[in-house]
ModelCIF file with pLDDT and N, C-alpha, C, O atoms, coordinates in Angstrom:
data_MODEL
#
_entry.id   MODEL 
#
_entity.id                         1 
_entity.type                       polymer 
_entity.pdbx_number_of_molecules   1 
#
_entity_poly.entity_id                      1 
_entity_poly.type                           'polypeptide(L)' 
_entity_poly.nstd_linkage                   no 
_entity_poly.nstd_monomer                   no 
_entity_poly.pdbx_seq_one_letter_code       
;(UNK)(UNK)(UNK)(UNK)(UNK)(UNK)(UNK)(UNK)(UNK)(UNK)(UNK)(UNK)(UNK)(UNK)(UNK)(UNK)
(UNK)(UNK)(UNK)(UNK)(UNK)(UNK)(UNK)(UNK)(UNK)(UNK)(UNK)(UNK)(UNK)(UNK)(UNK)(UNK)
(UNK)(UNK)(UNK)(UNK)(UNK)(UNK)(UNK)(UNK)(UNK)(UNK)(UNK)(UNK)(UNK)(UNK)(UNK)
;
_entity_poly.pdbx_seq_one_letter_code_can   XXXXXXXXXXXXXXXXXXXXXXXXXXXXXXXXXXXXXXXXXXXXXXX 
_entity_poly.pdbx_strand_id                 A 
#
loop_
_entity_poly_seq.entity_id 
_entity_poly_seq.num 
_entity_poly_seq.mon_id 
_entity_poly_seq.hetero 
1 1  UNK n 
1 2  UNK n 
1 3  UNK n 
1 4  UNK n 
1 5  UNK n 
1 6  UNK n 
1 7  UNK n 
1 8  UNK n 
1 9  UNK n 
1 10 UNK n 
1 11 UNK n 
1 12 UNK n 
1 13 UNK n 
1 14 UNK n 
1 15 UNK n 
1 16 UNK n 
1 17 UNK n 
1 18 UNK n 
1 19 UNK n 
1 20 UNK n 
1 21 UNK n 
1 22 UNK n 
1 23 UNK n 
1 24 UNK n 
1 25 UNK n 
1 26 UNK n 
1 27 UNK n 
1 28 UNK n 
1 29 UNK n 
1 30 UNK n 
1 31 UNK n 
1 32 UNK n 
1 33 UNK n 
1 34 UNK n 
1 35 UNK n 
1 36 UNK n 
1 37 UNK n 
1 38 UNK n 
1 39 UNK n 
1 40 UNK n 
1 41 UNK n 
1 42 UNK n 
1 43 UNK n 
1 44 UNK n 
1 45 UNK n 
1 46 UNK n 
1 47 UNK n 
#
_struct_asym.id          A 
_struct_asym.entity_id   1 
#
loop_
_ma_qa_metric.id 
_ma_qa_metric.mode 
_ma_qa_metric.name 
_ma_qa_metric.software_group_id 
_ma_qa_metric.type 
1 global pLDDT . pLDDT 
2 local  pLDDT . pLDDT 
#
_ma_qa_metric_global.metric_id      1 
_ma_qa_metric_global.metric_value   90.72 
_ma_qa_metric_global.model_id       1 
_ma_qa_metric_global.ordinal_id     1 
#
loop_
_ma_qa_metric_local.label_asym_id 
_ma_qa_metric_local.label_comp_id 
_ma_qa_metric_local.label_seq_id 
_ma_qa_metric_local.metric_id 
_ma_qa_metric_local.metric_value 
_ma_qa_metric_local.model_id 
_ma_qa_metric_local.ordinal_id 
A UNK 1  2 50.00 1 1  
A UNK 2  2 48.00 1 2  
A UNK 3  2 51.00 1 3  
A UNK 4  2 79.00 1 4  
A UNK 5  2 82.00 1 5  
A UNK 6  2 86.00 1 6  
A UNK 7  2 87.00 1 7  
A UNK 8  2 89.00 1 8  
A UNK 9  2 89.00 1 9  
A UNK 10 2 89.00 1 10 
A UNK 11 2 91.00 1 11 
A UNK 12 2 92.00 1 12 
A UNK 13 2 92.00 1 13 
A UNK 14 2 93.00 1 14 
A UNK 15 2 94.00 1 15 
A UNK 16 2 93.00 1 16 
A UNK 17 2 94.00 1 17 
A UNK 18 2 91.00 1 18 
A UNK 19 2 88.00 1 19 
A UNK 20 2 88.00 1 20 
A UNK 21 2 92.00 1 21 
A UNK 22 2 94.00 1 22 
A UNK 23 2 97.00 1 23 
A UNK 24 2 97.00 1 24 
A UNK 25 2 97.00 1 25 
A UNK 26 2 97.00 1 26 
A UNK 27 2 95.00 1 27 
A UNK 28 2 95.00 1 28 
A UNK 29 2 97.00 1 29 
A UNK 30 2 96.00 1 30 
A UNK 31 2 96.00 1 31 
A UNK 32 2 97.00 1 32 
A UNK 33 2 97.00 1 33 
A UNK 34 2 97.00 1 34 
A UNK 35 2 97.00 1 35 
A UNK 36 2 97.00 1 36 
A UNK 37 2 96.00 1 37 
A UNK 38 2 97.00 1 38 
A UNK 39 2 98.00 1 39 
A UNK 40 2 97.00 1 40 
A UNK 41 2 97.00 1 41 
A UNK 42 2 97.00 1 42 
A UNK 43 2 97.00 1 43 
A UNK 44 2 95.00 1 44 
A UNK 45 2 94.00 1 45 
A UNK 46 2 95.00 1 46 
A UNK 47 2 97.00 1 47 
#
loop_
_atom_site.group_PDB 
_atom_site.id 
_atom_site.type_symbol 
_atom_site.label_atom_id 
_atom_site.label_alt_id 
_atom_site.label_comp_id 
_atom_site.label_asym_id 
_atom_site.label_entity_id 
_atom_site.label_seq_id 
_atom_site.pdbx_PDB_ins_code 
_atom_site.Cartn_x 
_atom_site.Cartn_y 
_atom_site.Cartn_z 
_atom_site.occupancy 
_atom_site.B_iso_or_equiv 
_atom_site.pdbx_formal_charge 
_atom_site.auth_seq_id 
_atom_site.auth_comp_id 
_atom_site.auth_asym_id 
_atom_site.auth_atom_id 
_atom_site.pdbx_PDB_model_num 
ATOM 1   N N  . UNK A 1 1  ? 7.671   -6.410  -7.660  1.00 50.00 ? 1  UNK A N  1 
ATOM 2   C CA . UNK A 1 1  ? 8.620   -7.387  -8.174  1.00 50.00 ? 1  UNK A CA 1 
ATOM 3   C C  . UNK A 1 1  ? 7.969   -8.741  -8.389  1.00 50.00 ? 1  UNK A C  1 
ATOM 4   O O  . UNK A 1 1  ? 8.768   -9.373  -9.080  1.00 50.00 ? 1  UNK A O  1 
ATOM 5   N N  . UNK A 1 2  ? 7.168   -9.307  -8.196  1.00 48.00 ? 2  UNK A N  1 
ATOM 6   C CA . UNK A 1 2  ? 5.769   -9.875  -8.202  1.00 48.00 ? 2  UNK A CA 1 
ATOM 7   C C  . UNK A 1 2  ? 5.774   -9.759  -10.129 1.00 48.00 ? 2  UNK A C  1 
ATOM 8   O O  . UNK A 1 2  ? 6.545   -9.106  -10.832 1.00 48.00 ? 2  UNK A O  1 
ATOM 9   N N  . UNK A 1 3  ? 4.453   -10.780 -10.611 1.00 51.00 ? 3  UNK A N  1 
ATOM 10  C CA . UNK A 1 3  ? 4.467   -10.687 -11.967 1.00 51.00 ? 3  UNK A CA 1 
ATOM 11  C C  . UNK A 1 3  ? 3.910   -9.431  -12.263 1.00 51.00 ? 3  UNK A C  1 
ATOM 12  O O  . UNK A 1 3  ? 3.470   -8.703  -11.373 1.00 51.00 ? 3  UNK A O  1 
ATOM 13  N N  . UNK A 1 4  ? 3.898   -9.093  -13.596 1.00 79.00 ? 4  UNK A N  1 
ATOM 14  C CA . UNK A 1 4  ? 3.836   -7.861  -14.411 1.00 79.00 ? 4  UNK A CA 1 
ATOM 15  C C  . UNK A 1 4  ? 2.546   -7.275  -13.681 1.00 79.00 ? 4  UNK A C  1 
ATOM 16  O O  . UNK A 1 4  ? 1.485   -7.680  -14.155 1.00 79.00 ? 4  UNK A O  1 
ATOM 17  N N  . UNK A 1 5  ? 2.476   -6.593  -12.852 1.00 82.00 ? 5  UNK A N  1 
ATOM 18  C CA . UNK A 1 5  ? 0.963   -5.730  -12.711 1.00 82.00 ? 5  UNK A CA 1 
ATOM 19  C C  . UNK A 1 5  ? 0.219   -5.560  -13.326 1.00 82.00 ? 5  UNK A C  1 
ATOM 20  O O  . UNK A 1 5  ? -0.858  -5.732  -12.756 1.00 82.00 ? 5  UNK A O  1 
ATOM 21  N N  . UNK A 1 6  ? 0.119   -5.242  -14.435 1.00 86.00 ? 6  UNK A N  1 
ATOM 22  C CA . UNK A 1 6  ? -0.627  -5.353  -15.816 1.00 86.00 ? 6  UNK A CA 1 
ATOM 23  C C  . UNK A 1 6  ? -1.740  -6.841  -15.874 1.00 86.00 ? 6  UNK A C  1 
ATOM 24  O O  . UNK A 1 6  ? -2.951  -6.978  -15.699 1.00 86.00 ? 6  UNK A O  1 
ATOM 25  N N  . UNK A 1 7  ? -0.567  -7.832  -16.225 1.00 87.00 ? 7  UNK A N  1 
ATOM 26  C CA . UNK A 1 7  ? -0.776  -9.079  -16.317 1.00 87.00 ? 7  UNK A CA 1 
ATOM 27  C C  . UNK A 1 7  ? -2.056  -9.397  -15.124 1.00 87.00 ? 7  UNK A C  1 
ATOM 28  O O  . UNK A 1 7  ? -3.276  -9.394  -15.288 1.00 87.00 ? 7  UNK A O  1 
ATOM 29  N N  . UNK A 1 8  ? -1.369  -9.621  -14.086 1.00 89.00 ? 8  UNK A N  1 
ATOM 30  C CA . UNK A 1 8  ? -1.991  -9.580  -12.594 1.00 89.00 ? 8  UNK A CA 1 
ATOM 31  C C  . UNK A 1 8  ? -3.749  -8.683  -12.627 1.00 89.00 ? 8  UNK A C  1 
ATOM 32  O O  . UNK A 1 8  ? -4.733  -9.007  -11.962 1.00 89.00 ? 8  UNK A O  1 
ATOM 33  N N  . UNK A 1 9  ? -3.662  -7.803  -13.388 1.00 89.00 ? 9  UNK A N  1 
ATOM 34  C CA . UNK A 1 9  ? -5.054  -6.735  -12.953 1.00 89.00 ? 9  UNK A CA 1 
ATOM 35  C C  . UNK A 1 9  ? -5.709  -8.049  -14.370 1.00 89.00 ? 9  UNK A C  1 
ATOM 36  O O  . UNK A 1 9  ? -6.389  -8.983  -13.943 1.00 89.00 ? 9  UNK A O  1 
ATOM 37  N N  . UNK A 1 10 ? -5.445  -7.985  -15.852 1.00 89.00 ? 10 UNK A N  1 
ATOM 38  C CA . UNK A 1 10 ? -5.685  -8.565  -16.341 1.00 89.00 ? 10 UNK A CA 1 
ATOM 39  C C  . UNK A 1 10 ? -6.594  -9.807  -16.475 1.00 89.00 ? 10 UNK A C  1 
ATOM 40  O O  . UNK A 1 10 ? -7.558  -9.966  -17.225 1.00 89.00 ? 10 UNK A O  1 
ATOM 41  N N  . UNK A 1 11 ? -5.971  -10.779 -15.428 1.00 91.00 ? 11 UNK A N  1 
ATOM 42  C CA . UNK A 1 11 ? -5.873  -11.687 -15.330 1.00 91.00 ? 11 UNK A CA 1 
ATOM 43  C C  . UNK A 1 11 ? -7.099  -12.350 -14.351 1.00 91.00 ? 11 UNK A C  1 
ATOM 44  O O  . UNK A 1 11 ? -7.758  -13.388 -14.409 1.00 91.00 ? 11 UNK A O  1 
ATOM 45  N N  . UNK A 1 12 ? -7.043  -11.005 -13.271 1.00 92.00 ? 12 UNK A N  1 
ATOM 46  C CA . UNK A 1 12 ? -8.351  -11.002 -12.385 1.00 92.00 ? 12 UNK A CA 1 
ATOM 47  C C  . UNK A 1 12 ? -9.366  -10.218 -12.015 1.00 92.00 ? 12 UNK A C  1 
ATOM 48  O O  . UNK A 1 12 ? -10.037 -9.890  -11.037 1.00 92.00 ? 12 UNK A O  1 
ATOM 49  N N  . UNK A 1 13 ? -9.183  -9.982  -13.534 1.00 92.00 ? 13 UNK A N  1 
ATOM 50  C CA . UNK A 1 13 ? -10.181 -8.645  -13.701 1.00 92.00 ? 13 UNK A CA 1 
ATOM 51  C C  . UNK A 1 13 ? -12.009 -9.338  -13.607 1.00 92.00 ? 13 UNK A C  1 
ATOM 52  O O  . UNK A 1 13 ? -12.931 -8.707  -13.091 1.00 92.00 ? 13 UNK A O  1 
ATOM 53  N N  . UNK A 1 14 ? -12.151 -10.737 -14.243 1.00 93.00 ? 14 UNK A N  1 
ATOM 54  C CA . UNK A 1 14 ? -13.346 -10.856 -13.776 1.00 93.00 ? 14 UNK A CA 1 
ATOM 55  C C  . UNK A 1 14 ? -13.710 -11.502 -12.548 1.00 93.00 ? 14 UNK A C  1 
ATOM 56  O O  . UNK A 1 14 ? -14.862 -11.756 -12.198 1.00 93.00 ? 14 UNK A O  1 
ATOM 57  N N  . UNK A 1 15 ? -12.783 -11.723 -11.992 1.00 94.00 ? 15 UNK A N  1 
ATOM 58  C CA . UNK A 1 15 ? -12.911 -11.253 -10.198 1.00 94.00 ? 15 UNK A CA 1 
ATOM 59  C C  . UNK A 1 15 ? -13.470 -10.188 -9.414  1.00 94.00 ? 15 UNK A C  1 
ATOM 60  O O  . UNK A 1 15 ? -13.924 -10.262 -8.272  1.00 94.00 ? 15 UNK A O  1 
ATOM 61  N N  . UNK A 1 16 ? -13.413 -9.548  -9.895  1.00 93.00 ? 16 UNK A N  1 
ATOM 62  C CA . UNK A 1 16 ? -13.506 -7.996  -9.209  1.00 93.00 ? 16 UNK A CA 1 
ATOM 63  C C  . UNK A 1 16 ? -15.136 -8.125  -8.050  1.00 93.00 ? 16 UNK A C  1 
ATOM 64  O O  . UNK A 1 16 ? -16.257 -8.517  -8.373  1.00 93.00 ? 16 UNK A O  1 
ATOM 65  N N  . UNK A 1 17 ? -14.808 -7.796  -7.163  1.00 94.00 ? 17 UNK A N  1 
ATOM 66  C CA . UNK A 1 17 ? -16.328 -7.671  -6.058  1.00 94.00 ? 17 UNK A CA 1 
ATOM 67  C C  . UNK A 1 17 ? -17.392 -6.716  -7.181  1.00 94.00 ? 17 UNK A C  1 
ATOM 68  O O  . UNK A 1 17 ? -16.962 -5.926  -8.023  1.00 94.00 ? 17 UNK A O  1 
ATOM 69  N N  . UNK A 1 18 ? -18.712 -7.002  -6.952  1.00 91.00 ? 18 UNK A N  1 
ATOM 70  C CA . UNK A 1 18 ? -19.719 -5.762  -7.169  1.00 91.00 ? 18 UNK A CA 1 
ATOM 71  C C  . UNK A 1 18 ? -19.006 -4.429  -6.605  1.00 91.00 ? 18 UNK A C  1 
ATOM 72  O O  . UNK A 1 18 ? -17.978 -4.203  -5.968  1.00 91.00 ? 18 UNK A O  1 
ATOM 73  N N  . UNK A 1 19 ? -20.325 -3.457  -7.289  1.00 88.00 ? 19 UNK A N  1 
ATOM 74  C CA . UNK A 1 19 ? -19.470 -2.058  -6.485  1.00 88.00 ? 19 UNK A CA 1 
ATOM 75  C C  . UNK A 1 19 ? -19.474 -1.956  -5.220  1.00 88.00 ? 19 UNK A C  1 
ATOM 76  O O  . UNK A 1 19 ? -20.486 -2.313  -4.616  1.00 88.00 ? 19 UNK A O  1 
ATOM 77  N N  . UNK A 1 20 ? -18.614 -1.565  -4.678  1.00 88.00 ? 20 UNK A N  1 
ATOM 78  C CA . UNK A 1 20 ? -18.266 -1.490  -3.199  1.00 88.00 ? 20 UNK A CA 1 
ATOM 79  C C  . UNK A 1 20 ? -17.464 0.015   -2.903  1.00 88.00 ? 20 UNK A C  1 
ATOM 80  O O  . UNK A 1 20 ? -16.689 0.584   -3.671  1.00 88.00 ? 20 UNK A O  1 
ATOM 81  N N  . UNK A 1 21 ? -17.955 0.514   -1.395  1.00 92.00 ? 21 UNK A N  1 
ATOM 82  C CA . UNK A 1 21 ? -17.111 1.524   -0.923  1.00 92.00 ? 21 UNK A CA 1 
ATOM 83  C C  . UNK A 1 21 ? -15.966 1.296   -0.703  1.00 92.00 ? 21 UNK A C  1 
ATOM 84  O O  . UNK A 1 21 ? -15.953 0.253   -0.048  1.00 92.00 ? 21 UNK A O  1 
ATOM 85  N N  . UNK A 1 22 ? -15.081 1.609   -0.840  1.00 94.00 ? 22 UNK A N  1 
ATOM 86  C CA . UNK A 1 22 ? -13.418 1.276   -0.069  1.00 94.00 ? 22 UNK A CA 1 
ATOM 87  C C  . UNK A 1 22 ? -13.746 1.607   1.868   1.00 94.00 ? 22 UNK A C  1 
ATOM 88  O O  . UNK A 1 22 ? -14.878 1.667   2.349   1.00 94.00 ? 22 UNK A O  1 
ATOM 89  N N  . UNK A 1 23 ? -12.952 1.710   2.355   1.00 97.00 ? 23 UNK A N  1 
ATOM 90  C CA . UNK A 1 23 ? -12.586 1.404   4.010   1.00 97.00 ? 23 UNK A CA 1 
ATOM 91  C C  . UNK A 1 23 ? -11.595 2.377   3.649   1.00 97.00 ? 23 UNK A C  1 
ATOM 92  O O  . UNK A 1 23 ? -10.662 1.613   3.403   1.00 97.00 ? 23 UNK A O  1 
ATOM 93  N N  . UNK A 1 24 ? -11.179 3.450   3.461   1.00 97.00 ? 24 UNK A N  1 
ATOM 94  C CA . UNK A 1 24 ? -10.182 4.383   3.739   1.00 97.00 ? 24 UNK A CA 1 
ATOM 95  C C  . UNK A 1 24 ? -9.021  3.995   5.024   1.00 97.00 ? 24 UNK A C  1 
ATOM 96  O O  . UNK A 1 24 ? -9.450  3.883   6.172   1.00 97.00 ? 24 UNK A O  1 
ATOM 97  N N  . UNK A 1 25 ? -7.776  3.836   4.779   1.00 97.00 ? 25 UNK A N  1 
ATOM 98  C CA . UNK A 1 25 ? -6.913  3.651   6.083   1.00 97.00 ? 25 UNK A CA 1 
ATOM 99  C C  . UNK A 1 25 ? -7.244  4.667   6.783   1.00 97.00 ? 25 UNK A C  1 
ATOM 100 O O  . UNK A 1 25 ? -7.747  5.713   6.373   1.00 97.00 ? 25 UNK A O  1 
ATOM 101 N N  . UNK A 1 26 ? -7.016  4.429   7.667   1.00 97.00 ? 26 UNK A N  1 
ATOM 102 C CA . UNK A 1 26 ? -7.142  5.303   9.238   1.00 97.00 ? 26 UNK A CA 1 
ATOM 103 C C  . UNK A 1 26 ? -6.162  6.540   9.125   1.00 97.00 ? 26 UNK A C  1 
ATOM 104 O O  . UNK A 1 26 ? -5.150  6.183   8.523   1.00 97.00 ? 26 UNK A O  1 
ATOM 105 N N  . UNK A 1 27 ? -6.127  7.482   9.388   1.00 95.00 ? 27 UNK A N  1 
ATOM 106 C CA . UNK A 1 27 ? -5.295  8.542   9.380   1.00 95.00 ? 27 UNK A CA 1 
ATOM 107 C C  . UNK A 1 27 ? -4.038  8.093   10.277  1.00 95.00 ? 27 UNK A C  1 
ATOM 108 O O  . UNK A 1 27 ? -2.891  7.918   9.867   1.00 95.00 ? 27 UNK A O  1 
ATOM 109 N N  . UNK A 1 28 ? -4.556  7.930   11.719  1.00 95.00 ? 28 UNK A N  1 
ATOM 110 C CA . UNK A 1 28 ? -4.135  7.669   12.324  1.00 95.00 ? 28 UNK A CA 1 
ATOM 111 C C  . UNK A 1 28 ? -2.731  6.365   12.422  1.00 95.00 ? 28 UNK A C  1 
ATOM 112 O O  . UNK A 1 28 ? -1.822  6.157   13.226  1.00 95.00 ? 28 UNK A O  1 
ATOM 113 N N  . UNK A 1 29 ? -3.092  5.856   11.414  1.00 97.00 ? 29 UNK A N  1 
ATOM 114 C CA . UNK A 1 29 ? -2.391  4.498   11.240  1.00 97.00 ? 29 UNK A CA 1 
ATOM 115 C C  . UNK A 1 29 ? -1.343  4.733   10.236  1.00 97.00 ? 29 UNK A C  1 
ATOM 116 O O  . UNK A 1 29 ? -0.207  4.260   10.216  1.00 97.00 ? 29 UNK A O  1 
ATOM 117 N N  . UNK A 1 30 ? -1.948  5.603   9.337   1.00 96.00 ? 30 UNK A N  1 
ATOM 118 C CA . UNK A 1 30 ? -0.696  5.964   7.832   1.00 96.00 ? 30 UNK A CA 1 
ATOM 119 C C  . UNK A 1 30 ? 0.032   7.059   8.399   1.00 96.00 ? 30 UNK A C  1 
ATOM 120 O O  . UNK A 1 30 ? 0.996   7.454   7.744   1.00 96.00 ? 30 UNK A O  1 
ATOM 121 N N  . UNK A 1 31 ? -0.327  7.842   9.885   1.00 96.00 ? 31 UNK A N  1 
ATOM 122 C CA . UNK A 1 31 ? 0.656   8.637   10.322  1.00 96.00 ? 31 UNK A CA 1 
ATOM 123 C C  . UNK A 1 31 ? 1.713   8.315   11.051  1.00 96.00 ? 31 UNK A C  1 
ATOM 124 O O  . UNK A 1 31 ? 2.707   9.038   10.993  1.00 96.00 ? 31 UNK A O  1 
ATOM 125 N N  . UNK A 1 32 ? 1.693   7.009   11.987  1.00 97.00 ? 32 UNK A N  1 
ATOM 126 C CA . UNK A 1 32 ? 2.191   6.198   12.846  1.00 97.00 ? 32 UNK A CA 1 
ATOM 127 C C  . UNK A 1 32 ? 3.407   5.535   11.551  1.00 97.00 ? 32 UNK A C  1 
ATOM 128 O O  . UNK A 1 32 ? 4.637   5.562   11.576  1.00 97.00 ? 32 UNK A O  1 
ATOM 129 N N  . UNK A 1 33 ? 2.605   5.059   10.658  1.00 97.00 ? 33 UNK A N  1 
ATOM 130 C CA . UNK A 1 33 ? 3.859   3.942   9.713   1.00 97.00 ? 33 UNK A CA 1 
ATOM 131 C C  . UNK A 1 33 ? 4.487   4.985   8.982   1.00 97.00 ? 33 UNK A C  1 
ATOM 132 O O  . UNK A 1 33 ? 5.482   4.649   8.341   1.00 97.00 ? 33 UNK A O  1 
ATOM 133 N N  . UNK A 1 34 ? 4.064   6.415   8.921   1.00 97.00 ? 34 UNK A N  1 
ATOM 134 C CA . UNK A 1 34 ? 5.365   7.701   8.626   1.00 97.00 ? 34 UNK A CA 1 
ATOM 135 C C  . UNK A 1 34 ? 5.993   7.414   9.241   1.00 97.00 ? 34 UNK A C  1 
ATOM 136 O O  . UNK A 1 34 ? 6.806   6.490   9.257   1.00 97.00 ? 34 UNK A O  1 
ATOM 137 N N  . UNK A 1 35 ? 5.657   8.394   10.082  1.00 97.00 ? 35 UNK A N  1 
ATOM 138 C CA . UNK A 1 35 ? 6.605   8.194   11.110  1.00 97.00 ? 35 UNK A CA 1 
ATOM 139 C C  . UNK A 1 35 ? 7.949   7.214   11.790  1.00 97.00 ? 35 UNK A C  1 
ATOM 140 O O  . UNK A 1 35 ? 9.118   7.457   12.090  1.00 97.00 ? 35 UNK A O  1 
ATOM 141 N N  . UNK A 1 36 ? 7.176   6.162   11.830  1.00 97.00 ? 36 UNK A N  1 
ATOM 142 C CA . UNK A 1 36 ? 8.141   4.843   12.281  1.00 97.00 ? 36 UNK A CA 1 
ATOM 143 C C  . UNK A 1 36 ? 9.242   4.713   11.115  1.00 97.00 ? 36 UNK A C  1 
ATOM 144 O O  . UNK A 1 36 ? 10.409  4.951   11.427  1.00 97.00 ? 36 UNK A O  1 
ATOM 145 N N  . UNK A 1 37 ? 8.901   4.300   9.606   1.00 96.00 ? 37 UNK A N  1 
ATOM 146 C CA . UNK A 1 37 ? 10.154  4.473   8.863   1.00 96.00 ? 37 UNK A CA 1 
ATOM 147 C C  . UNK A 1 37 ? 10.641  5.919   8.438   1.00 96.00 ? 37 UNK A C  1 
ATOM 148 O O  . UNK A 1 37 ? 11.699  6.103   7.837   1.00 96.00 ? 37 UNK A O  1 
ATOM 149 N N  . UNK A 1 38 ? 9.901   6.771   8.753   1.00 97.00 ? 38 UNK A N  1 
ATOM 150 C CA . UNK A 1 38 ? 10.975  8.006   8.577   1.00 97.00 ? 38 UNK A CA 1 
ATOM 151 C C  . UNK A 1 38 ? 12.334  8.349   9.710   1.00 97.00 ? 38 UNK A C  1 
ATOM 152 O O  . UNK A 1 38 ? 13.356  8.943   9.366   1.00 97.00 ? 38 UNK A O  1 
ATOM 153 N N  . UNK A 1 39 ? 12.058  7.817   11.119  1.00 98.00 ? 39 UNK A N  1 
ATOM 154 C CA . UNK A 1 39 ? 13.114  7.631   12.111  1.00 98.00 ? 39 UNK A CA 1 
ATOM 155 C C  . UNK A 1 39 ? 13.528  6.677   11.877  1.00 98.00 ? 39 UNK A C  1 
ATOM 156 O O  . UNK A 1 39 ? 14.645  6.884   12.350  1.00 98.00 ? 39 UNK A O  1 
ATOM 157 N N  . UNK A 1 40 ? 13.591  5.455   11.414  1.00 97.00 ? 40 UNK A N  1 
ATOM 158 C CA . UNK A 1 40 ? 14.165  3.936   10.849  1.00 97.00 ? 40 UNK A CA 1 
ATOM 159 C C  . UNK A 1 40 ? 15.075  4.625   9.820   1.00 97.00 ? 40 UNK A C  1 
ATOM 160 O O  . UNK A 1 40 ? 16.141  4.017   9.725   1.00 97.00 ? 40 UNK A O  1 
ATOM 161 N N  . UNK A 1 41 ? 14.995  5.688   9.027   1.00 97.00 ? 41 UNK A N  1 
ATOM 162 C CA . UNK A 1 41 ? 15.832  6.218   7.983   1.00 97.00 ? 41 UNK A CA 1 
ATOM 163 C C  . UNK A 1 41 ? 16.516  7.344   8.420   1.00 97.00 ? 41 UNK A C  1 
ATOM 164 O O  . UNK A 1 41 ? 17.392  7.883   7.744   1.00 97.00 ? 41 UNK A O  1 
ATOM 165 N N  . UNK A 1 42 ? 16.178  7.712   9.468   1.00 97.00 ? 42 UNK A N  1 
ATOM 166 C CA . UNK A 1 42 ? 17.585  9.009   10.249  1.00 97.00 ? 42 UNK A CA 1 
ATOM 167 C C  . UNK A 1 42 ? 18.076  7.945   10.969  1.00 97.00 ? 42 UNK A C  1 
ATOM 168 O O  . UNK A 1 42 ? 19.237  7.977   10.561  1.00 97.00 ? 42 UNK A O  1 
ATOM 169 N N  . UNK A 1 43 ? 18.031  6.825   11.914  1.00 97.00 ? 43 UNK A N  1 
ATOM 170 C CA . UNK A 1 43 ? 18.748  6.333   12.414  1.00 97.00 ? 43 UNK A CA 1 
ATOM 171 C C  . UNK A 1 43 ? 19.459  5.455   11.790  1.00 97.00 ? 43 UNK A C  1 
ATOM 172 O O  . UNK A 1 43 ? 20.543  5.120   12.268  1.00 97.00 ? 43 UNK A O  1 
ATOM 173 N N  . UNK A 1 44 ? 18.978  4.892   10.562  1.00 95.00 ? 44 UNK A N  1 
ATOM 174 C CA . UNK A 1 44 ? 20.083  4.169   9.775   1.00 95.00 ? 44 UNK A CA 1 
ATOM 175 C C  . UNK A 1 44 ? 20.839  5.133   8.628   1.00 95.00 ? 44 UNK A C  1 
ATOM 176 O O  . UNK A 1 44 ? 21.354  4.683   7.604   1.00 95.00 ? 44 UNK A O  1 
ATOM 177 N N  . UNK A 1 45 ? 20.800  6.593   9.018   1.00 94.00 ? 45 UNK A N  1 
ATOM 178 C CA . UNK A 1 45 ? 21.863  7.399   8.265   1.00 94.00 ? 45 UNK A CA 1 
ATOM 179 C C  . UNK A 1 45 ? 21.094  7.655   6.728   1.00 94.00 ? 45 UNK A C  1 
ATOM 180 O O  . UNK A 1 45 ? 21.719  8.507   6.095   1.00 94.00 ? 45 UNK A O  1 
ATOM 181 N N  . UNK A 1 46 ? 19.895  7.124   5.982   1.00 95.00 ? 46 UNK A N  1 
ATOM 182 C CA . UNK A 1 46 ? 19.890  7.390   4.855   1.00 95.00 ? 46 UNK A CA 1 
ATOM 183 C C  . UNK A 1 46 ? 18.777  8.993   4.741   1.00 95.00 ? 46 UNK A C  1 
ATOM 184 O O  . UNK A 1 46 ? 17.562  9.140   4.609   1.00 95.00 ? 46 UNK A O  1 
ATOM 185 N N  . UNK A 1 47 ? 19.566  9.656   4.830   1.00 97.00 ? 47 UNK A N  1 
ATOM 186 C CA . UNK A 1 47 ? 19.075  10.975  5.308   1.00 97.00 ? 47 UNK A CA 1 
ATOM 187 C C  . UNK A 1 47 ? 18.708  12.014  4.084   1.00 97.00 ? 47 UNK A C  1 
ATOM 188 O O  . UNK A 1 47 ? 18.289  13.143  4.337   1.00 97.00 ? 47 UNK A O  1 
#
């Protein structure tokens, strides 16, 4: 909801770092923030 994404990549595209590896999230961490809003959404009924 932020400006047009498009625009935004556009815009700072000659920004961009040299090539670089990404840092992959942690498994561990994207399983935890499942988790947490998937019970945040049975307990607030949107089931």
């Amino acid at each position: 909801t932020h400006p047009d994404c498009i625009e935004r990549y556009q815009r700072t595209l000659s920004l961009a770092s040299p090539s670089f590896t990404e840092t992959p999230v942690p498994a561990l961490i994207k399983e935890r923030a499942n988790k947490i809003l998937i019970w945040n959404m049975f307990d607030n009924l949107n089931l």
